[in-house]
PDB file of N, CA and C in Angstrom:
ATOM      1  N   UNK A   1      10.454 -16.598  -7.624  1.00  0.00           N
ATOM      2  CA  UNK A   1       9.187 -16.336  -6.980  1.00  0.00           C
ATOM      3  C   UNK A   1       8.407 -15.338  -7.835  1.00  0.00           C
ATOM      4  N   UNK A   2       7.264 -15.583  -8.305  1.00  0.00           N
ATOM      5  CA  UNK A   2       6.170 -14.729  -8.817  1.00  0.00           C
ATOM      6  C   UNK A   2       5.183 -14.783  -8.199  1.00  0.00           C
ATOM      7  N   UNK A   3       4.677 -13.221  -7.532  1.00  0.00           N
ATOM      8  CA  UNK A   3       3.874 -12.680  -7.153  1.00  0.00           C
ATOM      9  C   UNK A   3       3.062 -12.009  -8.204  1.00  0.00           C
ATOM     10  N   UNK A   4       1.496 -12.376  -8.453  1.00  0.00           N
ATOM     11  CA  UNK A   4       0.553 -11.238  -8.864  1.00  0.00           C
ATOM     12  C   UNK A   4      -0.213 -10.468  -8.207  1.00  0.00           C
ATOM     13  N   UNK A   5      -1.130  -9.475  -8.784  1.00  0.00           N
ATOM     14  CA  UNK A   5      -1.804  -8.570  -8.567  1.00  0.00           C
ATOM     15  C   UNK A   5      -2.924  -9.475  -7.584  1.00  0.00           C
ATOM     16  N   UNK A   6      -3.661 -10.065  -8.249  1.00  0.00           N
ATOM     17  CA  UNK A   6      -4.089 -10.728  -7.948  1.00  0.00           C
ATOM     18  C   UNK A   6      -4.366 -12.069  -6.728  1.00  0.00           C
ATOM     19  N   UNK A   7      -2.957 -12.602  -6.811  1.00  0.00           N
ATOM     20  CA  UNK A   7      -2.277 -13.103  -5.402  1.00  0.00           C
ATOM     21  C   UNK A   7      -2.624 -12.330  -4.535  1.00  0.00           C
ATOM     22  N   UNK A   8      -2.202 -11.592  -4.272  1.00  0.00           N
ATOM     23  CA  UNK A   8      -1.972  -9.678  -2.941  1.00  0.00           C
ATOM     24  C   UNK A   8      -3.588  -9.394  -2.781  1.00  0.00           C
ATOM     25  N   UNK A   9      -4.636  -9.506  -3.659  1.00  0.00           N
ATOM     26  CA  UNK A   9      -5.799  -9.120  -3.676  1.00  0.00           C
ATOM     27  C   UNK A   9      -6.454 -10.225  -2.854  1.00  0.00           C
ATOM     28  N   UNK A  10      -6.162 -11.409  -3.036  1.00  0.00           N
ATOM     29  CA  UNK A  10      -6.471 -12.367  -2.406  1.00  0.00           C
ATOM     30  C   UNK A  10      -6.234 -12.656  -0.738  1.00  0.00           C
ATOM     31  N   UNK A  11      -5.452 -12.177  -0.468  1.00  0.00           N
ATOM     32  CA  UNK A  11      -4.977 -12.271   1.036  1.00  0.00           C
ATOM     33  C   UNK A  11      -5.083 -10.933   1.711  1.00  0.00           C
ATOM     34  N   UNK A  12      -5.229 -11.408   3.311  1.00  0.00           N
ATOM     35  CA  UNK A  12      -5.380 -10.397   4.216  1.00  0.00           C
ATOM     36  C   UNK A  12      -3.563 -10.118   4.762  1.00  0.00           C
ATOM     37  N   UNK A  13      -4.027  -9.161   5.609  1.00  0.00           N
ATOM     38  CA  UNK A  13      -3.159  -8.852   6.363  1.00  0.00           C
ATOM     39  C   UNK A  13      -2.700  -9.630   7.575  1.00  0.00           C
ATOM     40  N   UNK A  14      -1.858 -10.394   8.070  1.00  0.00           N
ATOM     41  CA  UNK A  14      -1.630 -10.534   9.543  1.00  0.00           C
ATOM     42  C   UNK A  14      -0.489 -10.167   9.925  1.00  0.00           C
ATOM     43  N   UNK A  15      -0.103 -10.577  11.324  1.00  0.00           N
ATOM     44  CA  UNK A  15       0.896  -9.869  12.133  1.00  0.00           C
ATOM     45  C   UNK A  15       1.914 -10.621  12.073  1.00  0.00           C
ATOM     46  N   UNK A  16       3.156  -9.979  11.483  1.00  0.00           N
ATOM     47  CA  UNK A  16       4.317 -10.507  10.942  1.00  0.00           C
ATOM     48  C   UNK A  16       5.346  -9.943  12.047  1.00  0.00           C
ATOM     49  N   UNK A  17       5.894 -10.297  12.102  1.00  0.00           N
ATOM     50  CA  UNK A  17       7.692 -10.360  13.163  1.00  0.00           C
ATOM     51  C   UNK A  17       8.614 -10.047  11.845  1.00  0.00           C
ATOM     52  N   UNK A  18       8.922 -10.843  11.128  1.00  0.00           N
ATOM     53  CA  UNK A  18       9.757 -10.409   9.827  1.00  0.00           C
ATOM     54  C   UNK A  18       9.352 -10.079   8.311  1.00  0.00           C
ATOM     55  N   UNK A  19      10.126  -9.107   7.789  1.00  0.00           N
ATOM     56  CA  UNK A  19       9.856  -8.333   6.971  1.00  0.00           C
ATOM     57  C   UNK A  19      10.624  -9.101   5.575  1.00  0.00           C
ATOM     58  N   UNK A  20      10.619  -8.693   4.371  1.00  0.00           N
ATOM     59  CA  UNK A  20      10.920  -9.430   3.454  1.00  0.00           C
ATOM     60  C   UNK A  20      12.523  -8.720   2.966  1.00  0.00           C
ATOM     61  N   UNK A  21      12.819  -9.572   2.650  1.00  0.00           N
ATOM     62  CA  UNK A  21      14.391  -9.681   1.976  1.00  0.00           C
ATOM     63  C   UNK A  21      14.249  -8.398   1.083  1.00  0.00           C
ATOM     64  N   UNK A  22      15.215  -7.897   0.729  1.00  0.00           N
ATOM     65  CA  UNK A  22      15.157  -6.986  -0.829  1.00  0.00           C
ATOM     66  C   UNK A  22      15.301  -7.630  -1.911  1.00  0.00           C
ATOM     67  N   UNK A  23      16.009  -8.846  -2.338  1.00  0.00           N
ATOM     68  CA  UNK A  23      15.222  -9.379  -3.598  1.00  0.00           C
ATOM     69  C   UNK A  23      13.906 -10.173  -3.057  1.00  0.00           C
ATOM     70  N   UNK A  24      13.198 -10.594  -2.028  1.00  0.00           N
ATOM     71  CA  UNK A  24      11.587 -11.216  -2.067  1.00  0.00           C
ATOM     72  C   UNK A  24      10.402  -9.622  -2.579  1.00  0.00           C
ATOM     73  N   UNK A  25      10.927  -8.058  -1.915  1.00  0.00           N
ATOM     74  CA  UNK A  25      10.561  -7.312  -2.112  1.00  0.00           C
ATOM     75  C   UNK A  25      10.490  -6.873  -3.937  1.00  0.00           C
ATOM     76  N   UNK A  26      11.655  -6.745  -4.376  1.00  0.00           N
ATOM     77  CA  UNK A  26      11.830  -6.921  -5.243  1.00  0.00           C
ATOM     78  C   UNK A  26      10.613  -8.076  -6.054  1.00  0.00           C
ATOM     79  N   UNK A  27      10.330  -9.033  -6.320  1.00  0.00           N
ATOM     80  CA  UNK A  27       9.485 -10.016  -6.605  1.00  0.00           C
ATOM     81  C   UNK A  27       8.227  -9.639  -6.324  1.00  0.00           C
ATOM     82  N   UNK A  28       7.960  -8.679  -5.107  1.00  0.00           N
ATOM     83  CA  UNK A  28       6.421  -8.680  -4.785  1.00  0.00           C
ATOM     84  C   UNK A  28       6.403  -7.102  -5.321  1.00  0.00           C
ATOM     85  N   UNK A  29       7.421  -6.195  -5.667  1.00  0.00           N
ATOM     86  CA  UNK A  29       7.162  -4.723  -6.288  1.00  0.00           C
ATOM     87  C   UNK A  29       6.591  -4.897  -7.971  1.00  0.00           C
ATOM     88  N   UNK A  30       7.325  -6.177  -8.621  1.00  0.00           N
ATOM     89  CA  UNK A  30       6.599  -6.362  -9.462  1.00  0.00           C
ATOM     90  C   UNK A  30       5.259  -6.239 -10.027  1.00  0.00           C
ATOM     91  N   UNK A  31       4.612  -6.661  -8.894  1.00  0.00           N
ATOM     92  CA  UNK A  31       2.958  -7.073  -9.019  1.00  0.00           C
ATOM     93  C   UNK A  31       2.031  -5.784  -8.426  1.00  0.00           C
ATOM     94  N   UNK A  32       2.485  -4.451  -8.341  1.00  0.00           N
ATOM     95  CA  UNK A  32       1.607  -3.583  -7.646  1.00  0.00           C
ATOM     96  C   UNK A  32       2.496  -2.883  -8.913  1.00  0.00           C
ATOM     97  N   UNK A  33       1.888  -2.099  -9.885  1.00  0.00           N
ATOM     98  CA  UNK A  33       2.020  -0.984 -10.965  1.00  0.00           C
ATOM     99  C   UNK A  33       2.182   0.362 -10.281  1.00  0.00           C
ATOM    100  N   UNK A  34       3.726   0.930 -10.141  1.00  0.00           N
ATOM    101  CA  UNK A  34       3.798   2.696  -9.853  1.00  0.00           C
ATOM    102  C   UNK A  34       4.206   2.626  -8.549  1.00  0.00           C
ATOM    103  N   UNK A  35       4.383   1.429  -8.151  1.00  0.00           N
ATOM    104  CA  UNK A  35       4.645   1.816  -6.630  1.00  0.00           C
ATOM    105  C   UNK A  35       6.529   1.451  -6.487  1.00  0.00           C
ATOM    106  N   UNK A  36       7.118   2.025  -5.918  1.00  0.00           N
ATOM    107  CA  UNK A  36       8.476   2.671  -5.457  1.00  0.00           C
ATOM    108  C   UNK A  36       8.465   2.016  -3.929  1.00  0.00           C
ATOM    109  N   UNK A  37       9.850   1.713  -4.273  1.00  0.00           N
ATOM    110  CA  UNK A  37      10.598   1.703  -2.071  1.00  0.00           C
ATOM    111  C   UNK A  37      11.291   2.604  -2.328  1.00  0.00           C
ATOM    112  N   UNK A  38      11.078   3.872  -1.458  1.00  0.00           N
ATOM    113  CA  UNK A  38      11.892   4.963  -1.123  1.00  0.00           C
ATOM    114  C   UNK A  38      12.153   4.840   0.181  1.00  0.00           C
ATOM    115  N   UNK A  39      12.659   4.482   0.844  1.00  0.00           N
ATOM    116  CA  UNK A  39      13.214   5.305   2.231  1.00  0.00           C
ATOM    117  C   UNK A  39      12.566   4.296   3.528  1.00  0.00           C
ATOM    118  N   UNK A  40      12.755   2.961   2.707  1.00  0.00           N
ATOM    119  CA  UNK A  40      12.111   1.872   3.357  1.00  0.00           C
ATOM    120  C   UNK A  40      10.460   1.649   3.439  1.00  0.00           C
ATOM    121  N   UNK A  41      10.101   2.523   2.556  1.00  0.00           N
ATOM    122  CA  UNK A  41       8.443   2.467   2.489  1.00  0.00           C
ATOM    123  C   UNK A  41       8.008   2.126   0.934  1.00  0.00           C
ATOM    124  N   UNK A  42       7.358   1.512   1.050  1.00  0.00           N
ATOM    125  CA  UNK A  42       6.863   1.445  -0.413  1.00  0.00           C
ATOM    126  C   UNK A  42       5.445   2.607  -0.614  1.00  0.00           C
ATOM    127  N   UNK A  43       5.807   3.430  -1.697  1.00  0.00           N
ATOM    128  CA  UNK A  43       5.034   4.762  -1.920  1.00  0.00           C
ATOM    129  C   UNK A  43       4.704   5.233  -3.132  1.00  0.00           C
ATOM    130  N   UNK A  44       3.577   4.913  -3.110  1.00  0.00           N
ATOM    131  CA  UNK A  44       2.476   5.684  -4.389  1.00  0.00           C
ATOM    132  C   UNK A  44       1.882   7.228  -4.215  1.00  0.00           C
ATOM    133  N   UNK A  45       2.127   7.972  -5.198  1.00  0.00           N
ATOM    134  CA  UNK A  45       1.242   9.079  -5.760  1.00  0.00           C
ATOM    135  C   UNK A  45       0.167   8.858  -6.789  1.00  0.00           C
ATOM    136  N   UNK A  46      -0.936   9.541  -5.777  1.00  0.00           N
ATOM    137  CA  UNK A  46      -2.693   9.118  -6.824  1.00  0.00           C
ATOM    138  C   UNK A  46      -2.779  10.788  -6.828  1.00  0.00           C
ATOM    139  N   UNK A  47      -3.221  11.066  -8.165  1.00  0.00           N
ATOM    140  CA  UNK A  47      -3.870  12.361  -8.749  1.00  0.00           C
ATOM    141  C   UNK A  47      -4.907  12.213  -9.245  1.00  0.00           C
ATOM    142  N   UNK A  48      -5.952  13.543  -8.803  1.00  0.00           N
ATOM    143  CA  UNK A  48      -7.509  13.919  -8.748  1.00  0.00           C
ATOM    144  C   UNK A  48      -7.541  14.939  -9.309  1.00  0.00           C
ATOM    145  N   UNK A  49      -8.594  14.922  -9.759  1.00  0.00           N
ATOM    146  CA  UNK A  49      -9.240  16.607 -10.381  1.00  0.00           C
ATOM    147  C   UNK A  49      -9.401  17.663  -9.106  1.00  0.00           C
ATOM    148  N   UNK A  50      -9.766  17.615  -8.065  1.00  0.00           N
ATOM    149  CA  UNK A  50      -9.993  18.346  -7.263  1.00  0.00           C
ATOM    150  C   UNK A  50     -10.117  17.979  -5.790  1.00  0.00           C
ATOM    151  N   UNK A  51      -9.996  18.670  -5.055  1.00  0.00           N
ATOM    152  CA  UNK A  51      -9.972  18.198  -3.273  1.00  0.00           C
ATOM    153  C   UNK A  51     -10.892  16.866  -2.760  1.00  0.00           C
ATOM    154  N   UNK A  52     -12.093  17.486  -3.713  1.00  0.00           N
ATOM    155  CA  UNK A  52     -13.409  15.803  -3.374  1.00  0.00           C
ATOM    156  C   UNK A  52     -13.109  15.040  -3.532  1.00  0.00           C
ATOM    157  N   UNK A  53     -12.516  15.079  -4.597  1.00  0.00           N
ATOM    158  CA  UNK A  53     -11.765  13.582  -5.503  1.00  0.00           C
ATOM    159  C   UNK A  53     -11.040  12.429  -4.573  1.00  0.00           C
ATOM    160  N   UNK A  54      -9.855  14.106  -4.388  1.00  0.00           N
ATOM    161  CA  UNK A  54      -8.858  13.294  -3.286  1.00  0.00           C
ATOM    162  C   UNK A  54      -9.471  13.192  -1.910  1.00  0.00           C
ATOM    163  N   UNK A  55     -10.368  13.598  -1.248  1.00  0.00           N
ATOM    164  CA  UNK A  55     -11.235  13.198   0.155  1.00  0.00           C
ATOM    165  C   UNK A  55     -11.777  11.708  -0.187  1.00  0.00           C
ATOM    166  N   UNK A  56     -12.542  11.652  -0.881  1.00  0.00           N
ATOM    167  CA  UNK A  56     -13.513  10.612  -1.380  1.00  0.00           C
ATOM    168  C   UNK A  56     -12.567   9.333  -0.957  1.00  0.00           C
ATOM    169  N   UNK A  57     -11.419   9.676  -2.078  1.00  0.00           N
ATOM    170  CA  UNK A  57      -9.821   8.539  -1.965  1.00  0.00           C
ATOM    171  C   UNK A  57      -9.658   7.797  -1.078  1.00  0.00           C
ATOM    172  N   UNK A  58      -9.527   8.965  -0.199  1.00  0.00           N
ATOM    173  CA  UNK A  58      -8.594   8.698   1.464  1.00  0.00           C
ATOM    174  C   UNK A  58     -10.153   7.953   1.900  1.00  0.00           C
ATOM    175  N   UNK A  59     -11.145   8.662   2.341  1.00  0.00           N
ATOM    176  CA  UNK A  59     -12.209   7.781   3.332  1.00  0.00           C
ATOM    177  C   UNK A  59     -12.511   6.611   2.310  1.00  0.00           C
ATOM    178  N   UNK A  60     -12.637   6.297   0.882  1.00  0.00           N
ATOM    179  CA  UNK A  60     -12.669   5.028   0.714  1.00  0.00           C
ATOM    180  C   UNK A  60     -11.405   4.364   1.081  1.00  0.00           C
ATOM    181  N   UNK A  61     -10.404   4.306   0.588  1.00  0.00           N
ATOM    182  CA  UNK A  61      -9.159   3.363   1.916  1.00  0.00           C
ATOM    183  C   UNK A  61      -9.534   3.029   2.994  1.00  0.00           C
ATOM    184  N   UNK A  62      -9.852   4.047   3.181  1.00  0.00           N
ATOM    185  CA  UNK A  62      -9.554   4.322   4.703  1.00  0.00           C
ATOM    186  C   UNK A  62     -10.474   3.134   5.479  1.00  0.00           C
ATOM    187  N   UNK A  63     -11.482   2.592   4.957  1.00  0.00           N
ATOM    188  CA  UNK A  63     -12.317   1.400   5.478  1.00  0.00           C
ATOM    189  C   UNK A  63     -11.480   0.518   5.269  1.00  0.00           C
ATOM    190  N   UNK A  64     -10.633   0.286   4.112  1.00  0.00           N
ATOM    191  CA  UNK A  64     -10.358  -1.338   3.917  1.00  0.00           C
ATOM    192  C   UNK A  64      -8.767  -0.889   4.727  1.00  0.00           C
ATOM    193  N   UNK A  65      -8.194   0.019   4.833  1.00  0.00           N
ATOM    194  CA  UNK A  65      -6.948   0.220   5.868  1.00  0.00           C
ATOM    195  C   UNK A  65      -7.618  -0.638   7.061  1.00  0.00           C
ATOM    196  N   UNK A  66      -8.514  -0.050   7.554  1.00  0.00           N
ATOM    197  CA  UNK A  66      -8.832  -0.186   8.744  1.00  0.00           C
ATOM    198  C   UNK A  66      -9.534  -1.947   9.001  1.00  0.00           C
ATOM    199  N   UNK A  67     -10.215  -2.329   7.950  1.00  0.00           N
ATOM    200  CA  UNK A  67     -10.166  -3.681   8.299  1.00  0.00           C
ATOM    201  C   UNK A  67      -9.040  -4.675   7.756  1.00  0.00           C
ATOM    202  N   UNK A  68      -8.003  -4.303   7.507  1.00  0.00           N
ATOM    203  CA  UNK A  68      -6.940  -4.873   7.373  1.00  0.00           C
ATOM    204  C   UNK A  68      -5.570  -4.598   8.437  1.00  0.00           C
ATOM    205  N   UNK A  69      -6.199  -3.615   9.238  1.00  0.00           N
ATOM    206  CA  UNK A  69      -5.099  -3.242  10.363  1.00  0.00           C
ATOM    207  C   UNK A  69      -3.700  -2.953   9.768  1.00  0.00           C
ATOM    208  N   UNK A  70      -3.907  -2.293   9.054  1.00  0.00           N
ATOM    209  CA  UNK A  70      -2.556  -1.671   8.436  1.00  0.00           C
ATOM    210  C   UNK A  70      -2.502  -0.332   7.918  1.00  0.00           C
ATOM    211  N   UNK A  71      -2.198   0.315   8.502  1.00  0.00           N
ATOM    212  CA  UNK A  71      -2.109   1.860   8.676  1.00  0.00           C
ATOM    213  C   UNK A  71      -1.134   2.275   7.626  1.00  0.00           C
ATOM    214  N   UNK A  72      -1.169   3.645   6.689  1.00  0.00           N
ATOM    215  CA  UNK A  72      -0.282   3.828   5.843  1.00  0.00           C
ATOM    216  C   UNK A  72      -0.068   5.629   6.523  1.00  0.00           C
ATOM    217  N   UNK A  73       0.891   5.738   5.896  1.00  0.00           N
ATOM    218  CA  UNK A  73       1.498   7.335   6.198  1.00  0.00           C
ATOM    219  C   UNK A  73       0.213   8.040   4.665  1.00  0.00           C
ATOM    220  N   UNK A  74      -0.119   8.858   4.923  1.00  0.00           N
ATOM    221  CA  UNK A  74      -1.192   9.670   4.094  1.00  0.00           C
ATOM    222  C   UNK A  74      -0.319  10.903   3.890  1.00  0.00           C
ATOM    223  N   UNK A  75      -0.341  11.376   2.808  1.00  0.00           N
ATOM    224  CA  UNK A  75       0.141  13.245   2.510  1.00  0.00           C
ATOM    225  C   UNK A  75      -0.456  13.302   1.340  1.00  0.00           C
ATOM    226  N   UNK A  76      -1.997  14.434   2.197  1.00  0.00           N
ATOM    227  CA  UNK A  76      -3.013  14.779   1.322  1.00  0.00           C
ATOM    228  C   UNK A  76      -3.137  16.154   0.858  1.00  0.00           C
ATOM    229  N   UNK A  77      -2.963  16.374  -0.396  1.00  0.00           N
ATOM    230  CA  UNK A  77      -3.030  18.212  -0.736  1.00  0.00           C
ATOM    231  C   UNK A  77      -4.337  17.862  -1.869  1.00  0.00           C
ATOM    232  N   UNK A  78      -4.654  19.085  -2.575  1.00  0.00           N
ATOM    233  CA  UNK A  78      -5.545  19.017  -2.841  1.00  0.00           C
ATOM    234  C   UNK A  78      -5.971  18.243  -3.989  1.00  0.00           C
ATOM    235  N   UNK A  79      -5.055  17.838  -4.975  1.00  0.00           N
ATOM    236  CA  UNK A  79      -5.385  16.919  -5.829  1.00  0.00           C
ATOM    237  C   UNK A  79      -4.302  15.769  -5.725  1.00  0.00           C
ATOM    238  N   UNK A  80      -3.877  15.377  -4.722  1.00  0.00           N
ATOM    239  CA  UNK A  80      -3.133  14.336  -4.571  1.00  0.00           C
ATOM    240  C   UNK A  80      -3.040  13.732  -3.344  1.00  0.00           C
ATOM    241  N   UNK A  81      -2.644  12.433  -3.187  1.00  0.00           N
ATOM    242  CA  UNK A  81      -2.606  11.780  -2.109  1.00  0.00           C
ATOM    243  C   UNK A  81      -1.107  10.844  -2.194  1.00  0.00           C
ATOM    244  N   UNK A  82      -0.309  10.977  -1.262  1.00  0.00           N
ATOM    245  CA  UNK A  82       0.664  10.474  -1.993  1.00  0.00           C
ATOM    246  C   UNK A  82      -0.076   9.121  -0.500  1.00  0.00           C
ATOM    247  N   UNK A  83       0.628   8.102  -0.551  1.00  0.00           N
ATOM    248  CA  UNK A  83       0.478   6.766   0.399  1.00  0.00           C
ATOM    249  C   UNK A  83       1.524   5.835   0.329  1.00  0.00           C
ATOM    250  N   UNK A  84       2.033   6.083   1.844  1.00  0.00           N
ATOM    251  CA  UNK A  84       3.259   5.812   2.076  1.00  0.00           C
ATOM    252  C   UNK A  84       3.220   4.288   2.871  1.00  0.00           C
ATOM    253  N   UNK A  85       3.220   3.125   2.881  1.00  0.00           N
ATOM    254  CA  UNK A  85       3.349   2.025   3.626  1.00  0.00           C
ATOM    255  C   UNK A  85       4.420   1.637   4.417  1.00  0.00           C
ATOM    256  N   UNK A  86       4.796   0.835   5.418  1.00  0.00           N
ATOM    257  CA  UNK A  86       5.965   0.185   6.026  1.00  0.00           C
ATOM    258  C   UNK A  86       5.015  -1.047   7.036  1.00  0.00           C
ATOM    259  N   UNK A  87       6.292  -1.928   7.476  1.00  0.00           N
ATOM    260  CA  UNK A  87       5.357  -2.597   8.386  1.00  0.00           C
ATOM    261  C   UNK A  87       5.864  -2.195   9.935  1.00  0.00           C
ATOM    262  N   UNK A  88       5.584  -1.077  10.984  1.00  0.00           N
ATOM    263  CA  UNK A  88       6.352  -1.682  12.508  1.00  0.00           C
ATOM    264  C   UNK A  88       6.803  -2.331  12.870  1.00  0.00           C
ATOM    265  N   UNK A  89       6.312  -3.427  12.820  1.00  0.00           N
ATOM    266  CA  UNK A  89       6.470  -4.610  13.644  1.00  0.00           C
ATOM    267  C   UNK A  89       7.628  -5.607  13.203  1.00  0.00           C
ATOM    268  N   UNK A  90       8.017  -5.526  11.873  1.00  0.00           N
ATOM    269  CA  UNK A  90       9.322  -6.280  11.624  1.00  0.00           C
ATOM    270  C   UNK A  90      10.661  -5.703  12.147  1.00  0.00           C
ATOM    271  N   UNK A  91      11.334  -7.290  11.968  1.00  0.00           N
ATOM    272  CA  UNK A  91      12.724  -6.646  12.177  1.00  0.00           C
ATOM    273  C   UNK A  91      13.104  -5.604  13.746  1.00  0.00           C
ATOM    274  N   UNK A  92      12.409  -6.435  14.056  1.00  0.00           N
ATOM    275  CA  UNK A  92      12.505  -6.455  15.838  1.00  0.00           C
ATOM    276  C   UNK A  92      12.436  -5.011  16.206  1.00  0.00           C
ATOM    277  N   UNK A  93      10.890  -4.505  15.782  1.00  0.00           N
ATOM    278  CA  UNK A  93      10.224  -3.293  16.007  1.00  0.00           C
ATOM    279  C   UNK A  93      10.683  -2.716  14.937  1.00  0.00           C
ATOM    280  N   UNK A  94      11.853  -2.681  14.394  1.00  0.00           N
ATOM    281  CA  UNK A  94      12.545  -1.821  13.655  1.00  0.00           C
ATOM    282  C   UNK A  94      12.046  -1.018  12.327  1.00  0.00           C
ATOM    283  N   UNK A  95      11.301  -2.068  11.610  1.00  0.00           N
ATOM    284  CA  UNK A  95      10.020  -1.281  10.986  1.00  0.00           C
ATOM    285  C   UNK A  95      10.983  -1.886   9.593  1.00  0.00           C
ATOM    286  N   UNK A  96      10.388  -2.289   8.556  1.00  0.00           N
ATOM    287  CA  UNK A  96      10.885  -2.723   7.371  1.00  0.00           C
ATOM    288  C   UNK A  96       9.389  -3.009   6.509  1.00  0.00           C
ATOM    289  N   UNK A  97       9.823  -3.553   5.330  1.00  0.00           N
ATOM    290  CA  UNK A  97       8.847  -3.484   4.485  1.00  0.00           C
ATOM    291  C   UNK A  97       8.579  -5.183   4.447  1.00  0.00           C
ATOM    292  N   UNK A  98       7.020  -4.956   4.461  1.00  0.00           N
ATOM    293  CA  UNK A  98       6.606  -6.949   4.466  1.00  0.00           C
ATOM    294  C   UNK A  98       5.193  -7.229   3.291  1.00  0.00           C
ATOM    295  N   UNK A  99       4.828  -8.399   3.683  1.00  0.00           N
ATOM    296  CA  UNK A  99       4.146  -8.668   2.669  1.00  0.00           C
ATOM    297  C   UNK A  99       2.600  -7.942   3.013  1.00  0.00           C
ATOM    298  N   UNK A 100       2.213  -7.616   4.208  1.00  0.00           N
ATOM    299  CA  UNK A 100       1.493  -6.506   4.160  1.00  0.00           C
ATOM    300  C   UNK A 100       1.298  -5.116   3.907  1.00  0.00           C
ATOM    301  N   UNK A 101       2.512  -4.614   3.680  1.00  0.00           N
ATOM    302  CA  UNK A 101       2.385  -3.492   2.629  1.00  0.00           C
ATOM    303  C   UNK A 101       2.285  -3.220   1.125  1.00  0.00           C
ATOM    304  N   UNK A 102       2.511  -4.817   0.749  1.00  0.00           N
ATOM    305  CA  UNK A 102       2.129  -5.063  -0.912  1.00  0.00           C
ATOM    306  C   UNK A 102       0.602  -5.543  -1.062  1.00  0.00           C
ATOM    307  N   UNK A 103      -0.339  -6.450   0.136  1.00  0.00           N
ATOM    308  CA  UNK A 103      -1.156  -6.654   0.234  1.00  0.00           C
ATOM    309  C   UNK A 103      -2.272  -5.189  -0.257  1.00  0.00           C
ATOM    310  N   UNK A 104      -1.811  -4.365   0.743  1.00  0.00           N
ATOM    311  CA  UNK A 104      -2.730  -2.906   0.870  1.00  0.00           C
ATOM    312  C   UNK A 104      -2.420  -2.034  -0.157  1.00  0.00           C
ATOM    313  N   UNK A 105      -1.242  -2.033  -0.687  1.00  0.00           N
ATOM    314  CA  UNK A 105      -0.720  -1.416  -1.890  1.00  0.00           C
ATOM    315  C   UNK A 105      -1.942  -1.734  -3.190  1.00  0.00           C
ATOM    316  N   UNK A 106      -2.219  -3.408  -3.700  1.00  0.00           N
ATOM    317  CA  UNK A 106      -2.819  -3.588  -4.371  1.00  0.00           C
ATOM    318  C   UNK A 106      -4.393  -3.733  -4.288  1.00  0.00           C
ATOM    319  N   UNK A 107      -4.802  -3.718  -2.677  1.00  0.00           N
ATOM    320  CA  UNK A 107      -6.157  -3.110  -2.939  1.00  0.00           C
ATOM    321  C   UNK A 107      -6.145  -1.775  -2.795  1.00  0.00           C
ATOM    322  N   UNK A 108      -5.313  -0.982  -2.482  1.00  0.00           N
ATOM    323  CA  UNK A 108      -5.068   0.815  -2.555  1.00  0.00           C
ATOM    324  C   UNK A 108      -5.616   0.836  -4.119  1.00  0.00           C
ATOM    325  N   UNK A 109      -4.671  -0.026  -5.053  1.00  0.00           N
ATOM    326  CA  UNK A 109      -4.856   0.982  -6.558  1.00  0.00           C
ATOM    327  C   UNK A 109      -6.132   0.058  -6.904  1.00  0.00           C
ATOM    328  N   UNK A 110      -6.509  -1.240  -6.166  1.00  0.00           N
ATOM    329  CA  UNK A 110      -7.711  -1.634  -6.790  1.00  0.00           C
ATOM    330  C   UNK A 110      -8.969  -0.284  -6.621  1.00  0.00           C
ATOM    331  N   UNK A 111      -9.304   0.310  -5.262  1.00  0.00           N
ATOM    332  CA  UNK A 111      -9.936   1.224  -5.039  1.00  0.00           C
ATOM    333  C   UNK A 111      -9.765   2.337  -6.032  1.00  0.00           C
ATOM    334  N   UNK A 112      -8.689   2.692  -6.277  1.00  0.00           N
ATOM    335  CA  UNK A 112      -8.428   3.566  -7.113  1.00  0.00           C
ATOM    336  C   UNK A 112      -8.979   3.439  -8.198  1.00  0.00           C
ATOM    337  N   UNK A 113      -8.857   1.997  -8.936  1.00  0.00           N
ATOM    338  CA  UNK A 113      -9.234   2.050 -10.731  1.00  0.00           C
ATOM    339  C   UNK A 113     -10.879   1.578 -10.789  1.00  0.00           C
ATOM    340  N   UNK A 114     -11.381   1.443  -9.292  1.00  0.00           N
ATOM    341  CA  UNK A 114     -12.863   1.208  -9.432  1.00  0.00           C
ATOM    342  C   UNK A 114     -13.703   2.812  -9.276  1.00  0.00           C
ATOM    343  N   UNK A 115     -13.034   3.735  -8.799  1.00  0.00           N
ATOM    344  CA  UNK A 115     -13.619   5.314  -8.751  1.00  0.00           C
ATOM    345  C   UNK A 115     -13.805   5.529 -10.080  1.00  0.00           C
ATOM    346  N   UNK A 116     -12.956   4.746 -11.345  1.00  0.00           N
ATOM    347  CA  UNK A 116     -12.755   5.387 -12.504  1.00  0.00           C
ATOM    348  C   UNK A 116     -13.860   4.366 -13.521  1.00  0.00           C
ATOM    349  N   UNK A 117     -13.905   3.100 -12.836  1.00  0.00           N
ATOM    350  CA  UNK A 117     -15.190   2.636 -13.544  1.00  0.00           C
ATOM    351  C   UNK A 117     -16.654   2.841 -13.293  1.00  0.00           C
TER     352      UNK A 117
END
């Protein structure tokens, strides 16, 4: 299975019951650059020059979080944002990682590398 960047950019979010295997995860970590499963979350650190930087960050996400209905764990200091994903709802509430947290992952760093163009 190959997943791109691109693929993930293409699709929305919907409401999943099951979460992905660790090698399908595996296959879809490929396609999002810097991002880590730690602790059942898949989690990126973004660094800013200064607090605006990282504000600016978070409220731009923070629209396309919100029309994608997928909420991420945020830990914001002043030049960093780290963004933590999981999905609830898999794995019978239990909370695991799905294809909507790779979805938001890759428009997360798309937002990101358009602040810089």
């Amino acid at each position: 299975m190959t997943i791109t960047t691109n693929d993930l950019l293409g699709k929305t979010c919907r409401h999943l019951e099951t979460g992905l295997s660790d090698t399908e995860a595996q296959a879809y970590l490929a396609a999002v650059d810097g991002w880590t499963l730690d602790g059942g979350k898949l989690v990126k650190s973004f660094a800013f020059g200064n607090y605006y930087e990282t504000l600016a960050f978070v409220n731009a996400i923070a629209y396309m979080i919100h029309a994608e209905d997928h909420h991420p764990e945020l830990v914001v200091t002043y030049n960093r944002c780290v963004v933590k994903f999981d999905t609830h709802s898999v794995n019978g509430g239990k909370g695991g990682i799905s294809e909507n947290d790779f979805i938001t992952a890759a428009k997360t760093d798309a937002i990101f590398h358009k602040r810089r163009a």
